[in-house]
Protein backbone atom coordinates (compact mmCIF):
# COMPACT_ATOMS: atom_id res chain seq x y z
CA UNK A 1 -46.91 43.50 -3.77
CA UNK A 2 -50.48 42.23 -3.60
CA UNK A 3 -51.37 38.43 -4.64
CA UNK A 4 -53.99 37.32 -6.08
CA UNK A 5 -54.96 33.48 -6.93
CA UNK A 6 -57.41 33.32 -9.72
CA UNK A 7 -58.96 29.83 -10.33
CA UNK A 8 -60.31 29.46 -13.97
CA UNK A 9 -63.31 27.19 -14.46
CA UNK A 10 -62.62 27.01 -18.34
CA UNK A 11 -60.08 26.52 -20.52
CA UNK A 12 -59.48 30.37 -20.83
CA UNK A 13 -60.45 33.62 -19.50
CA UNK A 14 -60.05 37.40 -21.75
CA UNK A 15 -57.28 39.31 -20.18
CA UNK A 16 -59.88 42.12 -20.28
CA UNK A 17 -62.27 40.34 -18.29
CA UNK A 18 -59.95 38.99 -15.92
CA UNK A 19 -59.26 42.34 -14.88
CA UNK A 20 -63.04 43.11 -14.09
CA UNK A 21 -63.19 39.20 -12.17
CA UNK A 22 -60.52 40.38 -9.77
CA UNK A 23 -61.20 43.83 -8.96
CA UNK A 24 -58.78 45.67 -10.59
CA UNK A 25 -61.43 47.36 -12.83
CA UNK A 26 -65.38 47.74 -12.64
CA UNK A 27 -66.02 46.81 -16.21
CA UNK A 28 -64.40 44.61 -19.52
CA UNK A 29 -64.73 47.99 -21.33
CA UNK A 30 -62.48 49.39 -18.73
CA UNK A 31 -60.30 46.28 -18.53
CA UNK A 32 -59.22 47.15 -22.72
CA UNK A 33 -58.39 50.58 -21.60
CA UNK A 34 -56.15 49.37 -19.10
CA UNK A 35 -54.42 46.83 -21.18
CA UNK A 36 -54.04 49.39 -24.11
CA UNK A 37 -52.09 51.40 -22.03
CA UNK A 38 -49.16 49.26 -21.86
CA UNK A 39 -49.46 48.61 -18.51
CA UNK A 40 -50.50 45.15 -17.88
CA UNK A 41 -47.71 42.24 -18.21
CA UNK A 42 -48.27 38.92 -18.71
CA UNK A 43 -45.74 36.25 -17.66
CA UNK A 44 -43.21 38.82 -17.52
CA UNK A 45 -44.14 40.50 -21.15
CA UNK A 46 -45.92 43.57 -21.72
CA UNK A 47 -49.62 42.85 -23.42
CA UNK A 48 -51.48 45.06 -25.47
CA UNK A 49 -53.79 42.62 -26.91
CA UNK A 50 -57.28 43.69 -25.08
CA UNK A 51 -58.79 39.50 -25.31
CA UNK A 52 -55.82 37.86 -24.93
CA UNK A 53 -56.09 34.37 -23.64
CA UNK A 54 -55.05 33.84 -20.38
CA UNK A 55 -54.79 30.22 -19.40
CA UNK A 56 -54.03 28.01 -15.67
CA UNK A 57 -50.23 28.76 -15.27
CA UNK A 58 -50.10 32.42 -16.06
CA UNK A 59 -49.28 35.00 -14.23
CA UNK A 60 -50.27 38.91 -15.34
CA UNK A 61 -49.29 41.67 -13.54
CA UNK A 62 -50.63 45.47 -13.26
CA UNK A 63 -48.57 47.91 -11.27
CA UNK A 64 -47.89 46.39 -7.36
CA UNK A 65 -50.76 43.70 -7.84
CA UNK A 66 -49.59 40.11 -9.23
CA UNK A 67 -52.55 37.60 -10.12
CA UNK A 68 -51.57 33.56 -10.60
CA UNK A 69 -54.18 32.05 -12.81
CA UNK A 70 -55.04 28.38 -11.31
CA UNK A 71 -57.22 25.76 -12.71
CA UNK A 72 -60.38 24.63 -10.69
């Protein structure tokens, strides 16, 4: 499994666009398309809400790659 440590400058970052700030997609367009197919989990639970909040403390997960969200 790949880890990935992502430190968040503000109080929250989209789920869609966290996607695109890591790598795992080249756009936030392509980010929603990822999350609306049921793959993407966060803290354990799938997430099909495309601008879901993530905050420091969470963890989301797409297939073998596992990113912790830190705060700055």
């Amino acid at each position: 499994m790949q880890q990935v440590d992502f430190e968040l400058n503000d109080e929250f970052v989209e789920l869609n666009q966290l996607l695109k700030l890591v790598g795992i997609c080249d756009s936030g367009g392509a980010g929603k398309v990822i999350v609306a197919s049921g793959k993407v989990k966060v803290d354990g639970k799938t997430e099909l809400r495309k601008t879901c909040k993530i905050r420091a403390g969470q963890v989301v997960q797409l297939g073998d790659v596992r990113v912790t969200v830190r705060a700055a």
